[in-house]
ModelCIF file with pLDDT and N, C-alpha, C, O atoms, coordinates in Angstrom:
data_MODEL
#
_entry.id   MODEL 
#
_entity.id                         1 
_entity.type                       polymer 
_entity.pdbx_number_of_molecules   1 
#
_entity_poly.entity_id                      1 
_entity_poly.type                           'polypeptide(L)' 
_entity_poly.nstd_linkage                   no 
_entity_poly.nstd_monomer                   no 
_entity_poly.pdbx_seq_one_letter_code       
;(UNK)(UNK)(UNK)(UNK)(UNK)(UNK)(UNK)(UNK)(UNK)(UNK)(UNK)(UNK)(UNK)(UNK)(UNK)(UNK)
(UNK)(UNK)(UNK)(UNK)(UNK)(UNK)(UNK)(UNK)(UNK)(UNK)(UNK)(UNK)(UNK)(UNK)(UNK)(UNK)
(UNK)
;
_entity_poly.pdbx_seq_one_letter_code_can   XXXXXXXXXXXXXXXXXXXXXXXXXXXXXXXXX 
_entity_poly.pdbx_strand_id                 A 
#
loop_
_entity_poly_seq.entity_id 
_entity_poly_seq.num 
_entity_poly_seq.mon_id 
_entity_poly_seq.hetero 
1 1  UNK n 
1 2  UNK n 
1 3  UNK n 
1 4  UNK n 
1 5  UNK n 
1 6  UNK n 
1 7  UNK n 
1 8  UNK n 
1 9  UNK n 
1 10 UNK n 
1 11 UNK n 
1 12 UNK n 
1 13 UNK n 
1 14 UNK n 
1 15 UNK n 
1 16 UNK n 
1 17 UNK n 
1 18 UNK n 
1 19 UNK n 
1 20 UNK n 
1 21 UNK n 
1 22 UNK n 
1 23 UNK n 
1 24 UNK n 
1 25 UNK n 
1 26 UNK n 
1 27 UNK n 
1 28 UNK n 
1 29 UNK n 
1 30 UNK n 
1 31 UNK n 
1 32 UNK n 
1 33 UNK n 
#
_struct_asym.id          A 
_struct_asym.entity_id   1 
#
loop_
_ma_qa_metric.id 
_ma_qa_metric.mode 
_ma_qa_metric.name 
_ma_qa_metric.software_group_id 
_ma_qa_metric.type 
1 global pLDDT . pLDDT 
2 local  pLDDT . pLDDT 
#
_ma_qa_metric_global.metric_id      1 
_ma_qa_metric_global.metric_value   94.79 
_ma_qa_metric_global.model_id       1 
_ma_qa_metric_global.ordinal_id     1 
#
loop_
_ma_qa_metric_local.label_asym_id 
_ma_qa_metric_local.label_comp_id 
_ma_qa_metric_local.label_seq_id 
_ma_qa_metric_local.metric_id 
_ma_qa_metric_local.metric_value 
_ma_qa_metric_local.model_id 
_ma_qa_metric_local.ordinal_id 
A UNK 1  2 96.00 1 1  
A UNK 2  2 96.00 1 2  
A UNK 3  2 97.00 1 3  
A UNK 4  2 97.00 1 4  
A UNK 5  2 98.00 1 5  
A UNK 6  2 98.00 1 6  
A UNK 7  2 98.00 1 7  
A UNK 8  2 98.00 1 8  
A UNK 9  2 97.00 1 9  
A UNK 10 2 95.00 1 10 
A UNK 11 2 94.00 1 11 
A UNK 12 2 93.00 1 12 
A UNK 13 2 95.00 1 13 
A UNK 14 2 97.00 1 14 
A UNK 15 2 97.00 1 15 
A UNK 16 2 97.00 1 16 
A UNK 17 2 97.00 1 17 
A UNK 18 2 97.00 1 18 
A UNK 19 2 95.00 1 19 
A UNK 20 2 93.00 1 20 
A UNK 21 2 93.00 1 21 
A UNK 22 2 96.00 1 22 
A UNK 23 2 94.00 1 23 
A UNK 24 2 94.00 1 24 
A UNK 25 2 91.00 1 25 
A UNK 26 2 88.00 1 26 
A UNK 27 2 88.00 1 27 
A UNK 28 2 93.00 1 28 
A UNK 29 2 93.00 1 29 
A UNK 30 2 95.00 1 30 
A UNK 31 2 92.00 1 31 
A UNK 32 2 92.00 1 32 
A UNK 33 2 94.00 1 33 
#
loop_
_atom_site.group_PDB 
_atom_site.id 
_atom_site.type_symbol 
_atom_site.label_atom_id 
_atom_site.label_alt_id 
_atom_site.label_comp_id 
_atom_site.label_asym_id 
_atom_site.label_entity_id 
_atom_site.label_seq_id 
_atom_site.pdbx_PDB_ins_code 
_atom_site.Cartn_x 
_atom_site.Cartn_y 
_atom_site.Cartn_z 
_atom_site.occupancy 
_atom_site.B_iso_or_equiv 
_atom_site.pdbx_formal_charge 
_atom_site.auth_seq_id 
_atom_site.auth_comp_id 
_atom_site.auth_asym_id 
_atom_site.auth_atom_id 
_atom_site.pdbx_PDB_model_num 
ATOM 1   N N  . UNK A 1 1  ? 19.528 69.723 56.161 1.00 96.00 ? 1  UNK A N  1 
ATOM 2   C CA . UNK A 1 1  ? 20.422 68.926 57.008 1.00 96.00 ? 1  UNK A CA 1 
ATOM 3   C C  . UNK A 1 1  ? 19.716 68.596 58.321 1.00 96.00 ? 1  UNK A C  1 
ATOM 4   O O  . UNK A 1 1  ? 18.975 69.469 58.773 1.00 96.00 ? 1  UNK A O  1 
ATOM 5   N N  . UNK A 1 2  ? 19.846 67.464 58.984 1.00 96.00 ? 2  UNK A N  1 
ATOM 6   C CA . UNK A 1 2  ? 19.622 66.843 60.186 1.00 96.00 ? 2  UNK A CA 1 
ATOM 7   C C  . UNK A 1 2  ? 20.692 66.566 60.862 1.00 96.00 ? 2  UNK A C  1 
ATOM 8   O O  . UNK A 1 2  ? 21.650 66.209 60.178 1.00 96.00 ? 2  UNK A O  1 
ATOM 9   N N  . UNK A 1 3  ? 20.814 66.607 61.790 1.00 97.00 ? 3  UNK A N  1 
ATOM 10  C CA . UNK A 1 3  ? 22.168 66.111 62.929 1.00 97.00 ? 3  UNK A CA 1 
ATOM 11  C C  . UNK A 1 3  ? 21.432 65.200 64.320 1.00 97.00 ? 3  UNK A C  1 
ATOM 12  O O  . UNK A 1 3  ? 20.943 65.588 65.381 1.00 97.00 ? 3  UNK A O  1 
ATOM 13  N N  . UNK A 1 4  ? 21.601 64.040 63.810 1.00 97.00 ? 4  UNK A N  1 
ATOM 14  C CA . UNK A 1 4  ? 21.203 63.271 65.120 1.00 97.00 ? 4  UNK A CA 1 
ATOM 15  C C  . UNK A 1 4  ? 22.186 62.614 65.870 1.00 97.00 ? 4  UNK A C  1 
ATOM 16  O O  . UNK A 1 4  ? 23.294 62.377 65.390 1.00 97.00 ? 4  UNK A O  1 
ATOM 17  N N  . UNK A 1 5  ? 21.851 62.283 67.070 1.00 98.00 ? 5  UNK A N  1 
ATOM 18  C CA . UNK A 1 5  ? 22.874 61.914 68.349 1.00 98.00 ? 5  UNK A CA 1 
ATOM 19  C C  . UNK A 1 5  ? 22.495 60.385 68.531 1.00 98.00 ? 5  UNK A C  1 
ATOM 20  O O  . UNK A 1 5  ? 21.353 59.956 68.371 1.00 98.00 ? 5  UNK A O  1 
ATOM 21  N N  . UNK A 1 6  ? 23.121 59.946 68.734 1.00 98.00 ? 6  UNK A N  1 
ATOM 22  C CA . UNK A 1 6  ? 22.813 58.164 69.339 1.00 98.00 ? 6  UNK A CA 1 
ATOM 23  C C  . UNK A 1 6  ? 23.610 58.055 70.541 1.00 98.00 ? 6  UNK A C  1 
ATOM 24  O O  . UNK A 1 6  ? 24.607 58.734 70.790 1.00 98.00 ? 6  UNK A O  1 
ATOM 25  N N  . UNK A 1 7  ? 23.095 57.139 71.280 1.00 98.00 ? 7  UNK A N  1 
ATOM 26  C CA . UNK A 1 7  ? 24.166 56.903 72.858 1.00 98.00 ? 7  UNK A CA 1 
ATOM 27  C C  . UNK A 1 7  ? 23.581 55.633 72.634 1.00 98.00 ? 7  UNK A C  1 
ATOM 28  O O  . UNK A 1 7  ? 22.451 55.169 72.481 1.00 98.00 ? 7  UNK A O  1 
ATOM 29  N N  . UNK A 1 8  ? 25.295 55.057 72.684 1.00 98.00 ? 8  UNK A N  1 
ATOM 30  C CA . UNK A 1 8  ? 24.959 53.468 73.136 1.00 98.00 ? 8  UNK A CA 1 
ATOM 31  C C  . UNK A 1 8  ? 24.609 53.155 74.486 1.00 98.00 ? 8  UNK A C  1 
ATOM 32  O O  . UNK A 1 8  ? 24.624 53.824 75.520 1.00 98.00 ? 8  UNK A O  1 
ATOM 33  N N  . UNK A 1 9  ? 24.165 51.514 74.122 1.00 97.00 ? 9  UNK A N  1 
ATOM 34  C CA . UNK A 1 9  ? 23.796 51.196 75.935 1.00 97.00 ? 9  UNK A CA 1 
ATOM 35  C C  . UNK A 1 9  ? 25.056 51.496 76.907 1.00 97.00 ? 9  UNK A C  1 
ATOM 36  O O  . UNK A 1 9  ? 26.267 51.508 76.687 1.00 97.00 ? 9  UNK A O  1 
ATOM 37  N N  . UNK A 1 10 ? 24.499 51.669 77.751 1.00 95.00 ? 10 UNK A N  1 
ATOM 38  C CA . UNK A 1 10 ? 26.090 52.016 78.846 1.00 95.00 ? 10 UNK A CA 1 
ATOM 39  C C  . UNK A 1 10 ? 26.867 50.697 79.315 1.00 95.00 ? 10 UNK A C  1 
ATOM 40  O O  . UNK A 1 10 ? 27.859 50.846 80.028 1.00 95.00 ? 10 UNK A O  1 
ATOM 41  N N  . UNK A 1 11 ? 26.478 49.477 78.963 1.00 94.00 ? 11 UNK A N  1 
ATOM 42  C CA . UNK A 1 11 ? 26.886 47.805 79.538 1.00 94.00 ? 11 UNK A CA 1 
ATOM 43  C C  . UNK A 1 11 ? 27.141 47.350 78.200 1.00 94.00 ? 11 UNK A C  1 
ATOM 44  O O  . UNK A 1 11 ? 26.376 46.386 78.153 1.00 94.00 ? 11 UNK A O  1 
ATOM 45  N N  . UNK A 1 12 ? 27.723 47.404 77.050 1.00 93.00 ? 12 UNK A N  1 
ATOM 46  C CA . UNK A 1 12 ? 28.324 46.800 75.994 1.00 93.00 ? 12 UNK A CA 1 
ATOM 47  C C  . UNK A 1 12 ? 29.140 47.598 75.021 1.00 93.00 ? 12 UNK A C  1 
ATOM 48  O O  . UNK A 1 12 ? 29.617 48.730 75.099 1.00 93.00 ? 12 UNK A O  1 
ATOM 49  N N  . UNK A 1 13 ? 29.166 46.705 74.104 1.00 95.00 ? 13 UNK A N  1 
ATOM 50  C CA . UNK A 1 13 ? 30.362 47.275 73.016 1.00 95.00 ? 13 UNK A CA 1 
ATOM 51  C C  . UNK A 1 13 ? 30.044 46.843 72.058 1.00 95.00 ? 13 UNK A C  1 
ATOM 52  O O  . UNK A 1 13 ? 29.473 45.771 72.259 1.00 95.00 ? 13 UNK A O  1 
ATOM 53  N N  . UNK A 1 14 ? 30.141 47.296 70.250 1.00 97.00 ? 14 UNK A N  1 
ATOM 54  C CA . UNK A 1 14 ? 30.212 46.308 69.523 1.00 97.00 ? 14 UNK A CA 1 
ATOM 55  C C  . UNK A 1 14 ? 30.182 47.403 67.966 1.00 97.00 ? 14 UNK A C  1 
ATOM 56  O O  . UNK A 1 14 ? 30.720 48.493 67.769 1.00 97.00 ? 14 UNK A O  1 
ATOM 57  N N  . UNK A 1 15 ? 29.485 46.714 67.246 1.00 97.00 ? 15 UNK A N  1 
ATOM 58  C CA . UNK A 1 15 ? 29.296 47.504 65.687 1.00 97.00 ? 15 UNK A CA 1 
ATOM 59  C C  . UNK A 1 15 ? 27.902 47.953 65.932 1.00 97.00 ? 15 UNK A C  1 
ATOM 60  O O  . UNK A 1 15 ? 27.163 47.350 66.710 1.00 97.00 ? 15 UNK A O  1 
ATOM 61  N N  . UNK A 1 16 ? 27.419 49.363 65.052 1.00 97.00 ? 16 UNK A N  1 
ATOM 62  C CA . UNK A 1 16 ? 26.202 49.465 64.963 1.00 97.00 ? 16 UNK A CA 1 
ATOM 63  C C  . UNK A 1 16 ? 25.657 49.793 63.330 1.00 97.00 ? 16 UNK A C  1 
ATOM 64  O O  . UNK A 1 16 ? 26.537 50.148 62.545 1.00 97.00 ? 16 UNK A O  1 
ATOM 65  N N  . UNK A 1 17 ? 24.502 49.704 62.905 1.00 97.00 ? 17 UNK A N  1 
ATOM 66  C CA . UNK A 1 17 ? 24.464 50.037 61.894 1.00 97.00 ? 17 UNK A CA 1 
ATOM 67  C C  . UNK A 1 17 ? 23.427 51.099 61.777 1.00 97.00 ? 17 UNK A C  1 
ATOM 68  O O  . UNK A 1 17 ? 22.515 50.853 62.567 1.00 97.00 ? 17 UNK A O  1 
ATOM 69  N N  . UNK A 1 18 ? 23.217 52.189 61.091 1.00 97.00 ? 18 UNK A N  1 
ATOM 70  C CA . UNK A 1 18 ? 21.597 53.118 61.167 1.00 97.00 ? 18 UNK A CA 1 
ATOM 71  C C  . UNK A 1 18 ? 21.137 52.854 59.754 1.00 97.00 ? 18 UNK A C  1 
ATOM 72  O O  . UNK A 1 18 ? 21.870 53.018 58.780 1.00 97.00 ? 18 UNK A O  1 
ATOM 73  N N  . UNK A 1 19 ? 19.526 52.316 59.671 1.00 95.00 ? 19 UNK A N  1 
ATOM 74  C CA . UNK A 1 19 ? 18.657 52.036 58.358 1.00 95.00 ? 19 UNK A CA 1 
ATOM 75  C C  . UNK A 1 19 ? 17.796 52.770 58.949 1.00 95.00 ? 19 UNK A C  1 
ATOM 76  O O  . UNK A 1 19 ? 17.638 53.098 60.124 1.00 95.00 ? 19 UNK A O  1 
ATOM 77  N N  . UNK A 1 20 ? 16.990 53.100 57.522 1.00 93.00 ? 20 UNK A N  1 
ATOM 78  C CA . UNK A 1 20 ? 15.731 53.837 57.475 1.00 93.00 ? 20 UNK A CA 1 
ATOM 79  C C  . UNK A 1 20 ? 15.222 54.475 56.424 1.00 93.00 ? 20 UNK A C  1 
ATOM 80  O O  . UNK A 1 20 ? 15.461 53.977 55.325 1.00 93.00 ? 20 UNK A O  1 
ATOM 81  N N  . UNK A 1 21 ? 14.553 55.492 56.471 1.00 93.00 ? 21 UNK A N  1 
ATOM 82  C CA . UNK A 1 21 ? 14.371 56.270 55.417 1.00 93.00 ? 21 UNK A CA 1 
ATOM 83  C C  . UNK A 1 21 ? 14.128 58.167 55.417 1.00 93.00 ? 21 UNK A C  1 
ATOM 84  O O  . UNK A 1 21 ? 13.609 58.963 56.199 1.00 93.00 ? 21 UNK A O  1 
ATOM 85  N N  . UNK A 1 22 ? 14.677 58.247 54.369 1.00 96.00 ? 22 UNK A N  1 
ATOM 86  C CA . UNK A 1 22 ? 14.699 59.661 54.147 1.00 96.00 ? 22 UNK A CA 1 
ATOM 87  C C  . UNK A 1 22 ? 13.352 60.113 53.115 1.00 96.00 ? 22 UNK A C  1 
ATOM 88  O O  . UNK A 1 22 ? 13.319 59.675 51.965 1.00 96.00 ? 22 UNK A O  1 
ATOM 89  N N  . UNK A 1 23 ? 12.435 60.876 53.552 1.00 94.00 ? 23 UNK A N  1 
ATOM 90  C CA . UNK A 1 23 ? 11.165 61.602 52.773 1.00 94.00 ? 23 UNK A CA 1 
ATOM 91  C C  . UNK A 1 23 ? 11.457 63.232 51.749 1.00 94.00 ? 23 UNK A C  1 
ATOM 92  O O  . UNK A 1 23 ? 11.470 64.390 52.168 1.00 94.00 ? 23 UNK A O  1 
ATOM 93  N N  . UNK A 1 24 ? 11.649 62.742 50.408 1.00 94.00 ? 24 UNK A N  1 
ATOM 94  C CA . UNK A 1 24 ? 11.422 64.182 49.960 1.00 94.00 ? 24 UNK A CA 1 
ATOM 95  C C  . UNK A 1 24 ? 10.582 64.634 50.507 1.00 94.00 ? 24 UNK A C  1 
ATOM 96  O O  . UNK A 1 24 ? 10.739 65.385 51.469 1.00 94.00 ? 24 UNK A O  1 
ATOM 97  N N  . UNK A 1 25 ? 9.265  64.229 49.948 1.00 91.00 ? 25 UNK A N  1 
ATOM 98  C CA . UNK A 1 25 ? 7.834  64.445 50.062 1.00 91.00 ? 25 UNK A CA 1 
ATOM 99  C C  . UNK A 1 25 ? 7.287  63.200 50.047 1.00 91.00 ? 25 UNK A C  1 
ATOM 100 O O  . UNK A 1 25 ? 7.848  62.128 49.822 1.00 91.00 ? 25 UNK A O  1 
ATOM 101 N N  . UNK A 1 26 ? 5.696  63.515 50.405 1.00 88.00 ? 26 UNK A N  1 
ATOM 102 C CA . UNK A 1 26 ? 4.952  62.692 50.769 1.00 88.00 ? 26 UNK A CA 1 
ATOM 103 C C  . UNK A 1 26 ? 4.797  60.960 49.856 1.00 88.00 ? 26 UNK A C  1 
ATOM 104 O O  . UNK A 1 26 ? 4.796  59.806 50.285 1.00 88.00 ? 26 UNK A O  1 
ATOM 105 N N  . UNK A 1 27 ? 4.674  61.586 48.383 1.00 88.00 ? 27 UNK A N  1 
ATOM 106 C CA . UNK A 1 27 ? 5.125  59.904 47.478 1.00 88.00 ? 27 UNK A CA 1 
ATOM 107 C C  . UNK A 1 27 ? 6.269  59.881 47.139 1.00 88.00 ? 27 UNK A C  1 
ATOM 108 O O  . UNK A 1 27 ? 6.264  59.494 45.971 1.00 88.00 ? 27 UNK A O  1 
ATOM 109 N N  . UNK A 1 28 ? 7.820  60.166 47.639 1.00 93.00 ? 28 UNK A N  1 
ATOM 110 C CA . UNK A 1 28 ? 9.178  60.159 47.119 1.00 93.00 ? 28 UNK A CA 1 
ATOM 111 C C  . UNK A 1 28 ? 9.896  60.045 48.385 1.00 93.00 ? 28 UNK A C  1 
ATOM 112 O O  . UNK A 1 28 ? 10.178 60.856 49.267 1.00 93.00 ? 28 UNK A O  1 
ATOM 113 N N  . UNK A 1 29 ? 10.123 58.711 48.203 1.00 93.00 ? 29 UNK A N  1 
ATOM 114 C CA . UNK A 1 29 ? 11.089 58.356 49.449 1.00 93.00 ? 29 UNK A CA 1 
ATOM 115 C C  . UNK A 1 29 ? 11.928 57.263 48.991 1.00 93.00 ? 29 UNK A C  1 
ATOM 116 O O  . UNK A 1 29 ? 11.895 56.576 47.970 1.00 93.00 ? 29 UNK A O  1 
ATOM 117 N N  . UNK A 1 30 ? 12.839 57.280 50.206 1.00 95.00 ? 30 UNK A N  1 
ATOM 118 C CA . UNK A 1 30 ? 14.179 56.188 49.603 1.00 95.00 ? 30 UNK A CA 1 
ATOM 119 C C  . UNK A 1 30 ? 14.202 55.503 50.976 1.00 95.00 ? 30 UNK A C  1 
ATOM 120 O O  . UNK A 1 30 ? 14.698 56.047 51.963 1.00 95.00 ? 30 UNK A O  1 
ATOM 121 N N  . UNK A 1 31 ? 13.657 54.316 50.991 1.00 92.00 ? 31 UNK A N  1 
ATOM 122 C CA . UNK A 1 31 ? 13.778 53.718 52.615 1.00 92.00 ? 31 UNK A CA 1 
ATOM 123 C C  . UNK A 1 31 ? 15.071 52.249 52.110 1.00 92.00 ? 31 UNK A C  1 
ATOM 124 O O  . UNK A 1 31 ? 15.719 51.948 51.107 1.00 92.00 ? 31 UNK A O  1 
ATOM 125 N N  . UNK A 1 32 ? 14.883 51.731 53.446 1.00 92.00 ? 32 UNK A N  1 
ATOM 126 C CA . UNK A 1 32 ? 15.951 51.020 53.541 1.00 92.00 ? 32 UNK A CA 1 
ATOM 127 C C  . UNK A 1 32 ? 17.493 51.055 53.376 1.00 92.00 ? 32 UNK A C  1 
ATOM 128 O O  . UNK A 1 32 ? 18.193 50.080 53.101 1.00 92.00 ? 32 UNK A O  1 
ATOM 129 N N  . UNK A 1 33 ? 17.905 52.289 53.577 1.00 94.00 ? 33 UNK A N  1 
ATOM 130 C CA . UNK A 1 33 ? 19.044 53.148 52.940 1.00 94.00 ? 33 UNK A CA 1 
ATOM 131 C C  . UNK A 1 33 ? 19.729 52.580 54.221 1.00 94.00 ? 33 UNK A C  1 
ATOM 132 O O  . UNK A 1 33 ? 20.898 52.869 54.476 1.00 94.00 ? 33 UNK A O  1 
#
């Protein structure tokens, strides 16, 4: 498990979305998730 924090900008509002990727190992990954 990971637990990450985000802080929006302090001057707006709106929708956000989080992409990226998660690494089993070094050749097994799932990006664009």
């Amino acid at each position: 498990r990971a637990t990450l924090l985000w802080k929006a900008p302090h001057n707006s509002h709106g929708r956000v979305y989080f992409t990226g990727t998660v690494l089993k190992d070094y050749g097994t990954f799932w990006s664009n998730l």
